[in-house]
Protein backbone atom coordinates (compact mmCIF):
# COMPACT_ATOMS: atom_id res chain seq x y z
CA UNK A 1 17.23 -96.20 57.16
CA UNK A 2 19.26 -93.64 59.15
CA UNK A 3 21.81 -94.29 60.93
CA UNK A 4 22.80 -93.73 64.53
CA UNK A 5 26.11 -94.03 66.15
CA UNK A 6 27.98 -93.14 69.39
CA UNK A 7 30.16 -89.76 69.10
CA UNK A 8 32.65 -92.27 70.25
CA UNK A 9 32.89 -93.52 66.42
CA UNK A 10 33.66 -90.16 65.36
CA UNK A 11 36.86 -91.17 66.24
CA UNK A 12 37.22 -92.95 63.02
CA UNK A 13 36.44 -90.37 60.50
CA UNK A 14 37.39 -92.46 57.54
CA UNK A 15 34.80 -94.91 58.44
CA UNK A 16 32.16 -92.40 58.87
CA UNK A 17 32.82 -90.69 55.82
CA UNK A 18 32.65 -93.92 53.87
CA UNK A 19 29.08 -94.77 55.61
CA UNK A 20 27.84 -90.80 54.72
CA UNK A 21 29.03 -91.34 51.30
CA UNK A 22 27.95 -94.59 50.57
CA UNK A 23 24.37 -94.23 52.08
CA UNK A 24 23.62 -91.04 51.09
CA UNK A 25 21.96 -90.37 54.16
CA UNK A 26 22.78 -88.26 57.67
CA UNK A 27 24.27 -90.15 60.53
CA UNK A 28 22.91 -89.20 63.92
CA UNK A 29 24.95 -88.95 66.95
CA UNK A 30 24.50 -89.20 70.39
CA UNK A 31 26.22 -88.50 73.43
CA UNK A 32 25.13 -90.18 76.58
CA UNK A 33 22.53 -91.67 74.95
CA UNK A 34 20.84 -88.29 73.29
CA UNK A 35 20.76 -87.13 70.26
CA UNK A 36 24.12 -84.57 69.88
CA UNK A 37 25.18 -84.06 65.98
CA UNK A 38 24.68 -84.52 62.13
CA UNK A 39 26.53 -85.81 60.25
CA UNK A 40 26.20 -85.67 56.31
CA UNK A 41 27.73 -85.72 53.09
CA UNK A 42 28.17 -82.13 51.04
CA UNK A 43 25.95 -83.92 48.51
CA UNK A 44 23.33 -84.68 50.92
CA UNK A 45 23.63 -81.57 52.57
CA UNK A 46 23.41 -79.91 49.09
CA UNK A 47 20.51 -82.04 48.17
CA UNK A 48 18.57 -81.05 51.59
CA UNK A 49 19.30 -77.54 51.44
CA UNK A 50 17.72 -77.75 47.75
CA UNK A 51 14.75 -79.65 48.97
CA UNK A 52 14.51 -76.54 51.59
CA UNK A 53 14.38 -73.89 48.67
CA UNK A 54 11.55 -75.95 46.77
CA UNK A 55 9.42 -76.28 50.10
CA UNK A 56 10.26 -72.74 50.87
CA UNK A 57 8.94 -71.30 47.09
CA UNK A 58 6.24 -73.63 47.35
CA UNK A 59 4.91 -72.05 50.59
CA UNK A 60 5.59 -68.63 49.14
CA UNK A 61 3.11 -69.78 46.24
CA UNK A 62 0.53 -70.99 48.12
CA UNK A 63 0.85 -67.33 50.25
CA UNK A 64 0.22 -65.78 47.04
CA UNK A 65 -2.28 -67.71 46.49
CA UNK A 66 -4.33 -67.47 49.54
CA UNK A 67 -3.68 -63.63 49.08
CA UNK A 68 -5.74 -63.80 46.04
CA UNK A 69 -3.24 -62.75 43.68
CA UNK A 70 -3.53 -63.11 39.93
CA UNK A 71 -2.74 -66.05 38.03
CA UNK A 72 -1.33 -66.01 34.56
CA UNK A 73 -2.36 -68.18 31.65
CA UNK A 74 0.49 -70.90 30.97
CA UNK A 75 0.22 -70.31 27.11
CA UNK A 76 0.89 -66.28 27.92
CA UNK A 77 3.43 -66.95 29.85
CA UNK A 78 5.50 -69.18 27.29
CA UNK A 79 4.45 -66.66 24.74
CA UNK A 80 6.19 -63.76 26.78
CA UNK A 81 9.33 -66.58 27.15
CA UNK A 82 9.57 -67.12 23.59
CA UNK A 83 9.39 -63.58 22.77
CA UNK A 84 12.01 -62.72 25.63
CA UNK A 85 14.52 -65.28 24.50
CA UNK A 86 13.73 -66.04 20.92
CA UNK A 87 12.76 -69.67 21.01
C-alpha cells in the first residue's frame, strides 16, 4: 500500500530512504495537504521506467497491428535466429 507522508518528514532522509528501500514502493508527499513529490528508490524507479518501455512496445505492436502489417511465422523467425547466431 503506498505510502503518504508530510514534506515535513523529508527532513529525516535516513528514515525515508529506509521506508523506499524496504517497501519497494514510491512515497507520496504532500504539502498543505496536496499531493507535492515522489519519492522512490533507483530500483523502483528502474523497475517503473522498465514497465514504461514494455507498455510503450506493446502499444507500438498493437499500432502495427491495427495498421495491418504482416505477421511472421514463429518457427521462421527462430529459423532466421538460429541461422543468424548459430544455435
Amino acid at each position: 500500500m503506498p505510502q503518504i507522508r508530510p514534506i515535513t518528514d523529508l527532513r529525516n532522509t535516513n528514515e525515508i530512504s529506509e521506508i523506499c528501500h524496504k517497501s519497494k514502493e514510491p512515497i507520496f508527499i504532500t504539502k498543505n495537504g496536496y499531493g507535492d513529490l515522489v519519492v522512490m528508490s533507483i530500483e523502483t524507479y528502474e523497475r517503473q521506467m522498465a514497465l514504461v518501455e514494455v507498455y510503450k512496445k506493446l502499444y507500438e505492436a498493437e499500432a502495427e497491428l491495427a495498421n495491418g502489417v504482416t505477421l511472421l511465422e514463429g518457427e521462421e523467425v527462430f529459423r532466421k535466429l538460429r541461422a543468424k547466431h548459430g544455435k
